[in-house]
N, C-alpha and C. Protein backbone atom coordinates (compact mmCIF):
# COMPACT_ATOMS: atom_id res chain seq x y z
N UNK A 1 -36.73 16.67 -35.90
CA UNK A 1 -36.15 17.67 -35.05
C UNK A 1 -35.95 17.16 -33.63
N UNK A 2 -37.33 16.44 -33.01
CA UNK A 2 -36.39 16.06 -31.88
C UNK A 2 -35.49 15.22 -31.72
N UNK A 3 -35.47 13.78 -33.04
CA UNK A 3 -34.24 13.29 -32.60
C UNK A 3 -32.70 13.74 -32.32
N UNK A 4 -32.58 14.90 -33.35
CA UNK A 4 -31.22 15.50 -33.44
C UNK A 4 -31.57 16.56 -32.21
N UNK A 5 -32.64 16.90 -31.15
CA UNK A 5 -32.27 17.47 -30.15
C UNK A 5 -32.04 16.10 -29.06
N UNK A 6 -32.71 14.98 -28.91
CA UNK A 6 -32.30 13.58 -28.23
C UNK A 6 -30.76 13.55 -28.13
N UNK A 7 -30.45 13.46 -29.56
CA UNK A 7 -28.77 12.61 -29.78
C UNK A 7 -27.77 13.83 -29.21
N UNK A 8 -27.99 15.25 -29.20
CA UNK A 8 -27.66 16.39 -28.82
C UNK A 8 -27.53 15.84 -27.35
N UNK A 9 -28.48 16.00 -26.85
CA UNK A 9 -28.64 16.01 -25.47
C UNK A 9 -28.14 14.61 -24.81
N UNK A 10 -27.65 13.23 -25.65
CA UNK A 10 -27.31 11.95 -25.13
C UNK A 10 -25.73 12.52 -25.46
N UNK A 11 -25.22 13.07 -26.07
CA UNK A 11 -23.84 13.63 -26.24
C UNK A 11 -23.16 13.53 -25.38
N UNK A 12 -24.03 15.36 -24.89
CA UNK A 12 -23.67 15.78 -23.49
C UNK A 12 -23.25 15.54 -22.45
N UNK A 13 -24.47 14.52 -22.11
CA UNK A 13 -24.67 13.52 -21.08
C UNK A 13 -23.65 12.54 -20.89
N UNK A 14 -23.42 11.85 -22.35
CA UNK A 14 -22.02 11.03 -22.19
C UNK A 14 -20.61 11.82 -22.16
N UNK A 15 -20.34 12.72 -22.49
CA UNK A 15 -18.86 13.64 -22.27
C UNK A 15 -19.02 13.73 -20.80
N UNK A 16 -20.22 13.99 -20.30
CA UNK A 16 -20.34 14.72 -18.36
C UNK A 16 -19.78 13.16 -18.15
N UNK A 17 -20.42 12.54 -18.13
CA UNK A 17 -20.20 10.89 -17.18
C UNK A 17 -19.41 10.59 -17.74
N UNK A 18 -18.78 10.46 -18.65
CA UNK A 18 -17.38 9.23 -18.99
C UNK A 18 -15.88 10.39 -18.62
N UNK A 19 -16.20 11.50 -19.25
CA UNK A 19 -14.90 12.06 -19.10
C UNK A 19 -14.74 13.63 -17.61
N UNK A 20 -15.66 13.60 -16.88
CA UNK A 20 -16.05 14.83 -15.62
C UNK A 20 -15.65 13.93 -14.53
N UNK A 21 -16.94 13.37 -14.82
CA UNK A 21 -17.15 12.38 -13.61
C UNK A 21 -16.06 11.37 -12.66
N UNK A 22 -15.29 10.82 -13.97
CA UNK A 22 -14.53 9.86 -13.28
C UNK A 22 -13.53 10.31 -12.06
N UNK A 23 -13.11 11.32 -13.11
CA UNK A 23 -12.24 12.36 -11.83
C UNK A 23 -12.41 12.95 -10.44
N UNK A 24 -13.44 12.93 -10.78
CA UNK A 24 -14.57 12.95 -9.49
C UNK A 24 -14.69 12.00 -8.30
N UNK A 25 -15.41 10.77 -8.90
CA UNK A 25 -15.32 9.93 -8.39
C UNK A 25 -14.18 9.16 -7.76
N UNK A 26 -13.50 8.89 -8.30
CA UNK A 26 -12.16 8.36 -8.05
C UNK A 26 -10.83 8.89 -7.18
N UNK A 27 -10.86 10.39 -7.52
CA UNK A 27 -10.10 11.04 -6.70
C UNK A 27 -8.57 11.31 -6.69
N UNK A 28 -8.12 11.29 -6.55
CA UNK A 28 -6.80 11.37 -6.31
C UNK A 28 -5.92 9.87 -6.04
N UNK A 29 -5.02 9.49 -7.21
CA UNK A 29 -4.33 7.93 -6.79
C UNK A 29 -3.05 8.01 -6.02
N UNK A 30 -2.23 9.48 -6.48
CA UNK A 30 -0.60 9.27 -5.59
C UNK A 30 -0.60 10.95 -5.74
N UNK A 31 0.16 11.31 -4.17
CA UNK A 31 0.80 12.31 -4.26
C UNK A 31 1.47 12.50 -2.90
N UNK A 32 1.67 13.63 -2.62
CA UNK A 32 2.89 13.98 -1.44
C UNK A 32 1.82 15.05 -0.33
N UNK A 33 2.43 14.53 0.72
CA UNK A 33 2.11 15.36 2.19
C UNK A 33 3.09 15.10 3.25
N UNK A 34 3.71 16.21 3.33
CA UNK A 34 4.63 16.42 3.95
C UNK A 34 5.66 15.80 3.44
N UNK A 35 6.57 15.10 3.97
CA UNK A 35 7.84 14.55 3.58
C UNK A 35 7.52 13.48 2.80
N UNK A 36 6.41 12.73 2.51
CA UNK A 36 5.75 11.12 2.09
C UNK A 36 5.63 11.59 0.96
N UNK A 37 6.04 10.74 -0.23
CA UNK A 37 5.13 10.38 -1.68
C UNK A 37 4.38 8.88 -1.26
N UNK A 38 3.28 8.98 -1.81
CA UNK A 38 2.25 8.00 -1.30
C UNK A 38 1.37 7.73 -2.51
N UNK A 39 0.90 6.69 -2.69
CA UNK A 39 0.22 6.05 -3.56
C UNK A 39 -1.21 5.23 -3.50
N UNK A 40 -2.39 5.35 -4.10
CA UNK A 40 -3.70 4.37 -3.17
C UNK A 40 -3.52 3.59 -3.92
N UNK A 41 -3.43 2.09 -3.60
CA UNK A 41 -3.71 0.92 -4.06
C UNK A 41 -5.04 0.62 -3.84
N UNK A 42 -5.47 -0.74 -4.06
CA UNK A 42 -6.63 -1.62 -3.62
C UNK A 42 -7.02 -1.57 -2.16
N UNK A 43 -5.69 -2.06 -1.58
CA UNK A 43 -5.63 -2.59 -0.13
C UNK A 43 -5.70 -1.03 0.99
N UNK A 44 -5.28 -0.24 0.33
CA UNK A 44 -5.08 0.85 0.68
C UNK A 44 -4.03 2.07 1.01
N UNK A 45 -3.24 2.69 1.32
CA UNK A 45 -2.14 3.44 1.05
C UNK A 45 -0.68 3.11 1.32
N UNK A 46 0.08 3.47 0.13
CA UNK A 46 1.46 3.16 0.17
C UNK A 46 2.44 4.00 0.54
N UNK A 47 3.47 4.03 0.81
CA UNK A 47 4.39 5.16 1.25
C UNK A 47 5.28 4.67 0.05
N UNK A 48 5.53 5.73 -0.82
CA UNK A 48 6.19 5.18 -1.79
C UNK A 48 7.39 5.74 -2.16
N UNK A 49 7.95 7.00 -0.91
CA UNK A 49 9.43 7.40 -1.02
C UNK A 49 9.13 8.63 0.50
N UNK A 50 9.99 8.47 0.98
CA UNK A 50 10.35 9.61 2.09
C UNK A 50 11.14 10.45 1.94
N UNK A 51 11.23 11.57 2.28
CA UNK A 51 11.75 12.94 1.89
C UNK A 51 12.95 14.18 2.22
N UNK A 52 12.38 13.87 3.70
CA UNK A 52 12.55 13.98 4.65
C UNK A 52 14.33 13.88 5.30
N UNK A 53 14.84 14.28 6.05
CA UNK A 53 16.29 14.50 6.56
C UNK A 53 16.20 14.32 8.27
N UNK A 54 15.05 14.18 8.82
CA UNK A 54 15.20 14.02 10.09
C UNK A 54 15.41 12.55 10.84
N UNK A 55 16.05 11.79 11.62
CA UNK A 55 16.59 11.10 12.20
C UNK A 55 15.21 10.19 12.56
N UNK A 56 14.23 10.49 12.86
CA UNK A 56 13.22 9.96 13.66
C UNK A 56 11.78 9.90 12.28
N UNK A 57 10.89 8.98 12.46
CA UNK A 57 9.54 9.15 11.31
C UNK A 57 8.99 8.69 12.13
N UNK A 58 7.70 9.15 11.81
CA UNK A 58 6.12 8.58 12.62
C UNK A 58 5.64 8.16 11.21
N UNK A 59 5.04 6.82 10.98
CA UNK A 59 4.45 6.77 9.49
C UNK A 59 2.77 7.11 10.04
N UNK A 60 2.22 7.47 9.45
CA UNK A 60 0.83 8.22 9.69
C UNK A 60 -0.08 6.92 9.93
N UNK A 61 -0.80 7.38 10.62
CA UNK A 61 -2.21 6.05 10.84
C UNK A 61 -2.81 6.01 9.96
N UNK A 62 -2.95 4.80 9.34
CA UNK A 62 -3.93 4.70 8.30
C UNK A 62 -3.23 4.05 6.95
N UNK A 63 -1.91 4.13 6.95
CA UNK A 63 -0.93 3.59 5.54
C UNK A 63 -0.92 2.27 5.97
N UNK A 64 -1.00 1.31 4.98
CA UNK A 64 -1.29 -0.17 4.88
C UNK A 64 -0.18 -1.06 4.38
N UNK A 65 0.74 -0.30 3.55
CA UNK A 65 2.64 -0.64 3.59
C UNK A 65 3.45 0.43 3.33
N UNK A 66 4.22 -0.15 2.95
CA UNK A 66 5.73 0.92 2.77
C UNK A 66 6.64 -0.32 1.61
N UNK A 67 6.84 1.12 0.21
CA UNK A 67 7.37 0.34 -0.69
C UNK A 67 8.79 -0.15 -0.42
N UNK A 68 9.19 -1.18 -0.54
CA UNK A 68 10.84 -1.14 -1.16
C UNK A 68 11.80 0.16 -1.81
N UNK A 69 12.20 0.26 -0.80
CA UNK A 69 13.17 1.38 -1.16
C UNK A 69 12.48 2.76 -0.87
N UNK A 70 11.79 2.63 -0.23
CA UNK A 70 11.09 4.30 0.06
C UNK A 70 11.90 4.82 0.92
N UNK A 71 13.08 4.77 1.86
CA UNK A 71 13.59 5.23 3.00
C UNK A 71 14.93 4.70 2.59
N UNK A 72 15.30 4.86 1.15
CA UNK A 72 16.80 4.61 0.39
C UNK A 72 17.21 6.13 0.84
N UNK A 73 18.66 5.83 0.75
CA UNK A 73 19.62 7.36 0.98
C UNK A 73 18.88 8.29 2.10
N UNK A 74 18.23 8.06 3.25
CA UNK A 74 17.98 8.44 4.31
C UNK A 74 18.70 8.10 5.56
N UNK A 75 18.66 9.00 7.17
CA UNK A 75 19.97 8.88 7.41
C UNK A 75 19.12 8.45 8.87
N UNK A 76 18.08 8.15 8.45
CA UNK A 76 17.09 7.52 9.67
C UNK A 76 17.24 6.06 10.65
N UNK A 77 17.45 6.58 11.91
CA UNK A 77 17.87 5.98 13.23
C UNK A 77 16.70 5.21 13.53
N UNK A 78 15.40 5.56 13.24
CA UNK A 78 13.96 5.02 14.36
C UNK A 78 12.79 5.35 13.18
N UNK A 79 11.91 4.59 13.06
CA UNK A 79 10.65 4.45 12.27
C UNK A 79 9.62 3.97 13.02
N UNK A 80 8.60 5.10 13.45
CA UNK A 80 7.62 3.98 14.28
C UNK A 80 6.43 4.00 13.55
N UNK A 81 5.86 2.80 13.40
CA UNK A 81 5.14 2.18 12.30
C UNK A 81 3.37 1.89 13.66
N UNK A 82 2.63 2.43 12.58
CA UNK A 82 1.29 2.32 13.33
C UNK A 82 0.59 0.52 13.25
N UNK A 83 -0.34 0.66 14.04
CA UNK A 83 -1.21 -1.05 13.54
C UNK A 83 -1.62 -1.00 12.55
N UNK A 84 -2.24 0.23 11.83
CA UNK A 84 -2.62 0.10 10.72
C UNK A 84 -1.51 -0.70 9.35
N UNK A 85 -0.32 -0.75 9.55
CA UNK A 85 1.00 -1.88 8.34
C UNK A 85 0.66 -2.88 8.14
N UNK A 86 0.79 -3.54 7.51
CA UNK A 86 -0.11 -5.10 7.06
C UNK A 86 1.31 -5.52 6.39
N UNK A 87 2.36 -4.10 5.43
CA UNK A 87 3.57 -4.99 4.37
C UNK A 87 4.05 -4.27 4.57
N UNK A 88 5.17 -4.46 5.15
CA UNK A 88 6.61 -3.56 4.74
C UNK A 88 7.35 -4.50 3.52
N UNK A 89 7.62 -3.71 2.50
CA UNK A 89 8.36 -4.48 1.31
C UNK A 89 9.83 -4.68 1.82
N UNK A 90 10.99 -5.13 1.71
CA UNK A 90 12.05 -5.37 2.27
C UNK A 90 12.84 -5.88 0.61
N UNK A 91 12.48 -6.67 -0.23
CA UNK A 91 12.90 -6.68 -1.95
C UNK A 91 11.98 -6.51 -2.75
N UNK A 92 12.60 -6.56 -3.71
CA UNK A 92 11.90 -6.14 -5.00
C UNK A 92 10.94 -7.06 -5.30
């Protein structure tokens, strides 16, 4: 009896940690704020399409590149890019 309450209870335990948890932990990999679709890599956040219709962008402090082609079919004059950029992609 107690093993089949043990293996019961090691079940559990493994559904919570392999399939709760990760989601948890890990968080969120790509989504949108404000005009940005954005993505977390390794290195740290991507701008991975802009949205947006206004002439002027501030890219947010803290994004680490900007994909290729994120600012396609935009009608943007000025981009000011923080210290935090390390890559602007420019090709594929």
């Amino acid at each position: 009896m107690k093993k089949i309450r043990f293996i019961k209870i090691s079940a559990l335990v493994f559904i919570v940690l392999f399939l709760i948890a990760p989601s948890q932990t890990y968080g969120q990999n790509s989504g949108r704020e404000g005009n940005f679709e954005w993505r977390l890599r390794d290195d740290g956040v991507e701008i991975t399409r802009y949205n947006g219709s206004v002439f002027e962008v501030i890219i947010p402090n803290g994004v680490r590149q900007i994909r290729y082609g994120a600012f396609r079919q935009n009608q943007l004059t000025n981009v000011v890019l923080p210290n935090s950029i390390k890559n602007v992609r420019i090709t594929r």
